[in-house]
Structures are given as C-alpha cells and as structure tokens.
Protein backbone atom coordinates (compact mmCIF):
# COMPACT_ATOMS: atom_id res chain seq x y z
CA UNK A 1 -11.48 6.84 -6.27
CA UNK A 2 -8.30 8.47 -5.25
CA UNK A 3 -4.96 6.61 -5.88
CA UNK A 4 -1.81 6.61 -4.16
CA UNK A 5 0.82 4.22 -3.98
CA UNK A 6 3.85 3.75 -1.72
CA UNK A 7 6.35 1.96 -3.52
CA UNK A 8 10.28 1.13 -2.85
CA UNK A 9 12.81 -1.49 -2.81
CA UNK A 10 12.67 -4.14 0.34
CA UNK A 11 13.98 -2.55 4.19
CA UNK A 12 12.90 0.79 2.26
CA UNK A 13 10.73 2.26 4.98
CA UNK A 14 7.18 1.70 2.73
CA UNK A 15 4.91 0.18 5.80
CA UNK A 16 6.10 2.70 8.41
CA UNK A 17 5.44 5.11 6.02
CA UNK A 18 2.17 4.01 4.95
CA UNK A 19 1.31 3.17 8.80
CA UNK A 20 1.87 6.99 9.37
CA UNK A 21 0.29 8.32 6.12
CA UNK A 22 -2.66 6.26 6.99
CA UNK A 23 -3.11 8.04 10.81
CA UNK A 24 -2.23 11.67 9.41
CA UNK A 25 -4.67 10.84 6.30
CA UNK A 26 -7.59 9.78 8.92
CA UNK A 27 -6.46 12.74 11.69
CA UNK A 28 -7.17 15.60 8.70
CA UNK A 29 -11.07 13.65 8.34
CA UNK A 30 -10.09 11.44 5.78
CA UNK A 31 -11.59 7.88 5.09
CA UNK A 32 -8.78 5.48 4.13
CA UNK A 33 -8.52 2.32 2.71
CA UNK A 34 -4.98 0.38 2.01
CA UNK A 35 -3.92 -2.61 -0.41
CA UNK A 36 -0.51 -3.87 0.52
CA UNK A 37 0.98 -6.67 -2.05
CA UNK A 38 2.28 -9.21 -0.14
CA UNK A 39 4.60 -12.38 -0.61
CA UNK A 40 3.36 -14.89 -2.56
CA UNK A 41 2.91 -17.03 0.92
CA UNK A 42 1.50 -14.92 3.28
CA UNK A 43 -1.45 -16.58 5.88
CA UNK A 44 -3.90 -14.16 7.73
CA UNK A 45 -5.33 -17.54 9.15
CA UNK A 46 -4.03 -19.88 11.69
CA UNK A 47 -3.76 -23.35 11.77
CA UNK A 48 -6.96 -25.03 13.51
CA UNK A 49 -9.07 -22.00 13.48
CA UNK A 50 -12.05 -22.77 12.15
CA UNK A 51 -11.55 -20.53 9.05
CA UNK A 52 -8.46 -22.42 8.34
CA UNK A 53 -10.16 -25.59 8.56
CA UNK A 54 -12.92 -24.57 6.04
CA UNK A 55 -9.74 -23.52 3.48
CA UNK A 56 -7.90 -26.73 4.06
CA UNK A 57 -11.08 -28.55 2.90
CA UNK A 58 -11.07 -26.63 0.14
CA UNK A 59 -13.50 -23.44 -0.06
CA UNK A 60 -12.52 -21.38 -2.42
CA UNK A 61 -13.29 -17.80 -0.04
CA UNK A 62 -13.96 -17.83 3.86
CA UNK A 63 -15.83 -15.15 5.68
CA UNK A 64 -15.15 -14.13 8.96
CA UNK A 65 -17.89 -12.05 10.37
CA UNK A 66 -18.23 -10.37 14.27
CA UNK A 67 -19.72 -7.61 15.53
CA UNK A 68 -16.24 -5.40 15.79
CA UNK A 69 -14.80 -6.21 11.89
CA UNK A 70 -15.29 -9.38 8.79
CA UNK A 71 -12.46 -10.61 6.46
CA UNK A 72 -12.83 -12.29 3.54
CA UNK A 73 -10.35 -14.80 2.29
CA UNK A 74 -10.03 -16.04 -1.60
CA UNK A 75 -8.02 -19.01 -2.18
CA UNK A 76 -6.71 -18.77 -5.66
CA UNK A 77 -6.81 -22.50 -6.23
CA UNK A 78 -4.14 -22.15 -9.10
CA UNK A 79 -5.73 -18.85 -10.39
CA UNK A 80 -4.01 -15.97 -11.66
CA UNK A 81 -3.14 -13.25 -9.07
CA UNK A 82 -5.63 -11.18 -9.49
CA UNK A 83 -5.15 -7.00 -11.25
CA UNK A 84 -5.25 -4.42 -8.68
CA UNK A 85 -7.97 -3.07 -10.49
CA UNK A 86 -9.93 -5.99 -8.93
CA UNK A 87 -8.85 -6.23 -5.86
CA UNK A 88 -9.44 -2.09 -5.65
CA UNK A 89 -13.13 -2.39 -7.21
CA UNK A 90 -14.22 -4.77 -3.86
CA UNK A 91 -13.46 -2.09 -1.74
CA UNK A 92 -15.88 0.12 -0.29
CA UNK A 93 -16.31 3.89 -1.02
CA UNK A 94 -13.41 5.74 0.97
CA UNK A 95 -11.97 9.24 0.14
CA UNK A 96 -8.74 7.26 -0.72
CA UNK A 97 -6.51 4.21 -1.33
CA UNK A 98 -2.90 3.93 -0.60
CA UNK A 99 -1.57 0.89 -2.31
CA UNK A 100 2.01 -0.58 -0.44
CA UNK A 101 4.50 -2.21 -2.94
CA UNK A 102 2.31 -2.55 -6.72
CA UNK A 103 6.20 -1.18 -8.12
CA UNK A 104 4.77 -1.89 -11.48
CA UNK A 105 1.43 -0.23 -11.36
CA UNK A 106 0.39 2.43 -13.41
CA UNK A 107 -0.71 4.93 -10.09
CA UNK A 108 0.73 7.56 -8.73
CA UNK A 109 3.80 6.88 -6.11
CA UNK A 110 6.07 8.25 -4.06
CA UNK A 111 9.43 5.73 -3.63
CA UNK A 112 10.88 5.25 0.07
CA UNK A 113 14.55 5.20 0.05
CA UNK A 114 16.67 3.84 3.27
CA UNK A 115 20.20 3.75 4.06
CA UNK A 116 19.64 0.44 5.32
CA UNK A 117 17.77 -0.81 2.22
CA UNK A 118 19.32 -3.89 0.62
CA UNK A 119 18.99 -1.65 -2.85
CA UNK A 120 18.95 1.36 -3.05
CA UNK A 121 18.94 1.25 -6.93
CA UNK A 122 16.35 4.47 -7.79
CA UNK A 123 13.01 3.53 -8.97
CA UNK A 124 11.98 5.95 -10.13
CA UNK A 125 14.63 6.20 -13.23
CA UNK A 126 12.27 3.56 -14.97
CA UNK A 127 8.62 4.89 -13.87
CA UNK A 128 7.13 8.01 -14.81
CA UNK A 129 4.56 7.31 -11.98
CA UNK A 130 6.93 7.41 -9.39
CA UNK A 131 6.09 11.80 -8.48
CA UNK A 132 8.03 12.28 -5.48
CA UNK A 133 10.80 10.53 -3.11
CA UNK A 134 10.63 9.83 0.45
CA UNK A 135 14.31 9.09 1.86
CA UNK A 136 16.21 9.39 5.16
CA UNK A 137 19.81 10.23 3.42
CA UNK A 138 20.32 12.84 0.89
CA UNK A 139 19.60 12.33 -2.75
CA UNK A 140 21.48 13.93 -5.49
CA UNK A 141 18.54 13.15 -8.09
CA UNK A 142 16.58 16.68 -7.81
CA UNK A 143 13.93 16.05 -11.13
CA UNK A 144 11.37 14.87 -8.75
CA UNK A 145 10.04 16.44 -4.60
CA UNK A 146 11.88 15.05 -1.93
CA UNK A 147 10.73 14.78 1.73
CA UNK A 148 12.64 13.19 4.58
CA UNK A 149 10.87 9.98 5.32
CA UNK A 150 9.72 11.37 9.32
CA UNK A 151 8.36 14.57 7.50
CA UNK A 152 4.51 12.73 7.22
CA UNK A 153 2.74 16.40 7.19
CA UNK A 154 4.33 17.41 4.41
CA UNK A 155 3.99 14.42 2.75
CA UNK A 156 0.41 14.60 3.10
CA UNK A 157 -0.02 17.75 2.05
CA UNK A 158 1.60 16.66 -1.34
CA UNK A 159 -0.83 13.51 -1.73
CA UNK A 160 -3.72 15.61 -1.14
CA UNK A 161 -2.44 18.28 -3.82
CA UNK A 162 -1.62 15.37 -6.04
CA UNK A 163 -4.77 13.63 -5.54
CA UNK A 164 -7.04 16.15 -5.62
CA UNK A 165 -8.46 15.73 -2.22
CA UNK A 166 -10.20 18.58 -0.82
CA UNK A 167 -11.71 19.19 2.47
C-alpha cells in the first residue's frame, strides 16, 4: 500500500491541499483513499439520527449502509486511540493513501506552510520523513523540494516518483 502523508502546523493549507491532491491523484486513474486525524471531539453523526441514537445507548460501532455509500462508526468507550497502522489495515485495496495531520508518523510527508499559519515553526527540522515542502511564501531552508502550495501537478508528480506509483 502506498503512503503519503500531508502534514503541517494548524491554518497551514493541509485539507485544501489534500482536497486537490486527492482530484489530481483520481484525474491521472488513480484509486485514492484518505485518513485525516481529527480533534479528539469530532461527530460525523447528528443528534436524533437514528445512528446517534444507537451510540448514545451505547454500541460500541454503528453501520450506516445505502445503496450510494456505508460508514462505520467505533466508539472508543475509553479505549486507546487506535495506531494508524489499524485504522490503514480496514481500508480497502486502493493504489494509495494520503494521510492529513499523523505529524508524528513514521510515512512519508510533505509539510504545508502558510503565511497565515498560527506557526510557522518548520517541521520538518525534527522529522526525517518530512521529503518535501509545500508553502505559499518563500522559504530560505533549501535541504528539502519546495513547491508553491497552488502548484498540485507538480506536486503529484513528486508523490508518484516518491511512491513508486506507476501507470
């Protein structure tokens, strides 16, 4: 399975980027899949739906299941979160994953870097994962690729030289 993370401080650009790496990816014939870490409070339910109602009573995981898409739901119940590892081996076969925050992880990134980013403290000082930089103001650090953060071809073209991904 092909791994590629998007990775950056908050305000940093990371879902628009994703958002467009995701239609270029799937444009070129590619089958995507993302994982995006989110807050530890996040909801995809709504109060009074029956879904929610089956969590509130406690279930542990709700299915959702139509004819158009299905979501599946796993209350932690005061369970660790749970390794990306996991959470990447329930997905199904795809020609690759791009994983949105994971700043920790051990897979290959690229960091988005904004003007208008709260921090703009470099991440990629402390991980050797971090391969390239995606940023809408100029950079003096010069060890790793840069791309401007609109330039999505390009920064395609890297992931699928980085990856491996061949068509």
């Amino acid at each position: 399975m092909n791994i590629f993370g998007i990775t950056g401080w908050k305000n940093s650009g990371k879902t628009t980027l994703t958002e467009k790496l995701v239609a270029e990816l799937v444009r070129r014939g590619w089958k995507v899949s993302t994982v995006k870490h989110a807050h530890h409070d996040f909801d995809i339910d709504r109060p009074g739906a029956d879904s929610f109602r089956h969590r509130q009573a406690g279930a542990t995981e709700v299915a959702i299941v139509s004819g158009n898409r299905w979501a599946l739901m796993h209350e932690l119940r005061g369970e660790d979160e749970p390794p990306l590892e996991s959470i990447l081996s329930r997905l199904a076969p795809c020609d690759i994953v791009l994983v949105e925050g994971y700043k920790r992880e051990s897979h290959r990134k690229i960091e988005t870097r904004r003007l208008e980013a709260k921090d703009r403290t470099p991440l990629s000082a402390g991980d050797p994962n971090i391969v390239a930089i995606a940023t809408d103001f100029a950079i003096t650090d010069n060890s790793l690729p840069a791309f401007d953060l609109d330039d999505v071809k390009s920064i395609v073209d890297f992931i699928e030289r980085t990856t491996g991904l061949v068509a």
